[in-house]
Protein backbone atom coordinates (compact mmCIF):
# COMPACT_ATOMS: atom_id res chain seq x y z
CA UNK A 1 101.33 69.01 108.21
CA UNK A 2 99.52 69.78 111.38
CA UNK A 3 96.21 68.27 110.06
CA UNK A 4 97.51 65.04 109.05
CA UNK A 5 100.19 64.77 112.38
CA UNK A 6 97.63 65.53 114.57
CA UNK A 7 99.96 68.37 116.31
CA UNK A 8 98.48 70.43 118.99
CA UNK A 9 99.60 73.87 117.91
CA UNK A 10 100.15 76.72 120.26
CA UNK A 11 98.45 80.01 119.45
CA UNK A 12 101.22 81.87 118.46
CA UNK A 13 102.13 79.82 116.50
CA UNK A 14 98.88 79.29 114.63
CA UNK A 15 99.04 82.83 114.44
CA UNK A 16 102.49 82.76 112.83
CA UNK A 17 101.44 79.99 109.66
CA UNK A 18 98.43 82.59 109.42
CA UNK A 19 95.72 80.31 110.96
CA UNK A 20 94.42 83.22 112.99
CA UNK A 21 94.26 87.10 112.29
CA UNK A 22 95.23 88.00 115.71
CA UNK A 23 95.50 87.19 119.36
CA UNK A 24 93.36 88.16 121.35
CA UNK A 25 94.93 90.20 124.73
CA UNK A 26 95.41 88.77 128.22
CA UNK A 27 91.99 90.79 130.22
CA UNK A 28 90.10 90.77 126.69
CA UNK A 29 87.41 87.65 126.35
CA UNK A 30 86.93 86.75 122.79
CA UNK A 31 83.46 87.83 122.36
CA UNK A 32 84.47 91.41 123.85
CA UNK A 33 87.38 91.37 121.12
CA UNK A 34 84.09 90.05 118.63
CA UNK A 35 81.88 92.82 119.57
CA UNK A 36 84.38 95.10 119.20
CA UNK A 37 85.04 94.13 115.37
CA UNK A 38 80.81 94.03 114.87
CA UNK A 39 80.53 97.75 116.05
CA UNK A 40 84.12 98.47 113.38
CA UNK A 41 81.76 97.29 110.89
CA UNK A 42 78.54 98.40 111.84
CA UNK A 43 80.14 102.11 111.77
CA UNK A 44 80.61 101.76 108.31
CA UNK A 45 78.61 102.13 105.53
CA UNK A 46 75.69 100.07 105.04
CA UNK A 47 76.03 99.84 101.14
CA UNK A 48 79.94 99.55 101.30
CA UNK A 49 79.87 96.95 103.66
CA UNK A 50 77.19 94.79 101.78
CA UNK A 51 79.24 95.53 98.58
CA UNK A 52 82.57 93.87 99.91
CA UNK A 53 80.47 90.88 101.72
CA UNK A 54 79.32 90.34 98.46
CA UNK A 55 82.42 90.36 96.93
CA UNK A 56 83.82 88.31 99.44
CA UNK A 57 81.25 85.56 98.28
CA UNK A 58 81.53 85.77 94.86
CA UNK A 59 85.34 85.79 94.79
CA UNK A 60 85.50 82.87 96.92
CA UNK A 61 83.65 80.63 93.76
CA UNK A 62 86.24 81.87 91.42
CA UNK A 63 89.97 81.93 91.23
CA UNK A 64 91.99 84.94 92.19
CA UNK A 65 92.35 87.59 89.45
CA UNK A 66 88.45 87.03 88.60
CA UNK A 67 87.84 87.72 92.57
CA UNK A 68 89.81 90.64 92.57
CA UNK A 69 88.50 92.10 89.57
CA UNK A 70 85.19 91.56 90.54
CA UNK A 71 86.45 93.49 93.76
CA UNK A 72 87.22 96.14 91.92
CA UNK A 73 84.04 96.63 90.13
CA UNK A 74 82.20 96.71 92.94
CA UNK A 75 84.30 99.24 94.82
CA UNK A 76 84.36 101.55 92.07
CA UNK A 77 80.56 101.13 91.75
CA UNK A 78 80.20 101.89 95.71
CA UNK A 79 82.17 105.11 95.40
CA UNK A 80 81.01 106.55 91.89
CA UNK A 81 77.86 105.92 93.98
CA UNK A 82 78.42 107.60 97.01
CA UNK A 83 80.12 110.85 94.80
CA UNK A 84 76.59 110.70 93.23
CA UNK A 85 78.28 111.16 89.57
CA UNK A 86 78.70 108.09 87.35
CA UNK A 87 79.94 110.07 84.44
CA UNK A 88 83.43 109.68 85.38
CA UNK A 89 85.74 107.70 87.52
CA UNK A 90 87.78 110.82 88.52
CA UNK A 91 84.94 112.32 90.78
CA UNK A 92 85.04 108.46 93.02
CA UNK A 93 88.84 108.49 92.89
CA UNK A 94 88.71 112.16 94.67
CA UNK A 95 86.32 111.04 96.83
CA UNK A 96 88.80 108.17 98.29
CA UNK A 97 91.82 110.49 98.42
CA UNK A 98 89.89 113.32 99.97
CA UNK A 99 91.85 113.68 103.06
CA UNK A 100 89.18 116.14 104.33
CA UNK A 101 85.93 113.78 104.53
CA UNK A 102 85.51 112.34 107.54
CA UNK A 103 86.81 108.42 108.16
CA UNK A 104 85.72 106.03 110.80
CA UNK A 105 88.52 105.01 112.86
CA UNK A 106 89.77 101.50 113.64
């Protein structure tokens, strides 16, 4: 509808048909809102984060439950990683309900 009408859109309301993930504040430039997101991401792990860009890549060539699935099998390979035992998928699942280990916050 809006490409084919030609429609200037309002923010909001681009925001509202899911166009954009967010506003960004009145006293907040976009590339201070941008920077903030790159240091989110950059606190992260290194491994994780490559992990889920790649799965972000390879999901987007296929349809939906293949992308997910693929999802999957990469998360569960980050964390059976990071528990440092691939015998069994209980040691990663404690590792991501461990309310103990420390998170980065967002």
């Amino acid at each position: 509808m809006i490409s084919l009408s030609a429609c200037k859109v309002k923010a909001e309301q681009a925001c509202a048909f899911g166009l954009l993930d967010e506003l960004v504040p009145d006293g907040t430039t976009s590339l201070d809102r941008a920077v903030e997101i790159a240091d989110q991401i950059a606190s992260n792990n290194l491994p994780m984060v490559q992990r889920y860009l790649r799965a972000i890549h390879e999901g987007g060539s296929t349809d939906l439950a293949k992308g997910l699935q693929r999802e999957r099998e990469l998360g569960i390979a980050h964390y059976i990683e990071a528990v440092g035992d691939s015998s069994t998928f209980e040691s990663a699942k404690d590792f991501i309900t461990d309310g103990t280990r420390p998170r980065s916050k967002l």
